[in-house]
Protein backbone atom coordinates (compact mmCIF):
# COMPACT_ATOMS: atom_id res chain seq x y z
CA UNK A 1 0.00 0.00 0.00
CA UNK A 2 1.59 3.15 -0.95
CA UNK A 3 1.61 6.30 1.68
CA UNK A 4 -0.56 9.37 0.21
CA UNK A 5 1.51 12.83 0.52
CA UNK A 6 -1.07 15.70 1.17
CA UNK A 7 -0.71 19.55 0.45
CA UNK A 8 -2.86 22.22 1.87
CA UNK A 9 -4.72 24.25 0.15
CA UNK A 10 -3.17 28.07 -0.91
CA UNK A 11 -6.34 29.90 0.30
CA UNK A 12 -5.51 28.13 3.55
CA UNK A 13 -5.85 30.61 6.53
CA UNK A 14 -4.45 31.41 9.90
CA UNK A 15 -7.17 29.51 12.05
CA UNK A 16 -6.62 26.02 9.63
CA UNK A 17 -9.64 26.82 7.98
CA UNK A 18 -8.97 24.77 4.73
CA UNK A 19 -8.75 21.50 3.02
CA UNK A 20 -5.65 19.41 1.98
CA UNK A 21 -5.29 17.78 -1.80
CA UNK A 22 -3.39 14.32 -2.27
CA UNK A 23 -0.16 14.60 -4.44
CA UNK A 24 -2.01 11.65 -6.84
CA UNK A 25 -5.00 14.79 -6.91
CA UNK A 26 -7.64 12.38 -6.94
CA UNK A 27 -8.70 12.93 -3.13
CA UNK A 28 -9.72 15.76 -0.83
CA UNK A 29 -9.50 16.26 3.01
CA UNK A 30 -10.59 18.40 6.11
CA UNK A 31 -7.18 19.51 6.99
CA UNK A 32 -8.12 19.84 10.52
CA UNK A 33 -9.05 16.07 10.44
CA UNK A 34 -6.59 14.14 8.78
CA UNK A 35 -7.45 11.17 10.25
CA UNK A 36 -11.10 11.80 9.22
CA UNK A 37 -13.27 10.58 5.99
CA UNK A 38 -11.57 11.80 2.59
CA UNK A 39 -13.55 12.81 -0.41
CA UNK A 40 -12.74 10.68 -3.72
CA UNK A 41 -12.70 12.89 -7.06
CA UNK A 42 -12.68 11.52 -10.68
CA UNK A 43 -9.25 13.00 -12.52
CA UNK A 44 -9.89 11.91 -15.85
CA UNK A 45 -9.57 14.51 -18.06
């Protein structure tokens, strides 16, 4: 199983208001949950 590398958002904000996108940019997470449910998004173009 391969680790998935996150990056937050750039409209992130001082109070962690924001969500975090997988490196693979096919998922979606609360950033202040990271441990929490993850939203699956199709990437074909």
């Amino acid at each position: 199983m391969r680790k998935t590398t996150w990056r937050k958002s750039s409209y992130s904000t001082e109070t962690g208001t924001c969500v975090e996108l997988a490196t693979s940019l096919d998922r979606i997470r609360d950033s202040k949950d990271p441990f929490g449910p993850t939203l699956r998004v199709d990437v074909a173009g």
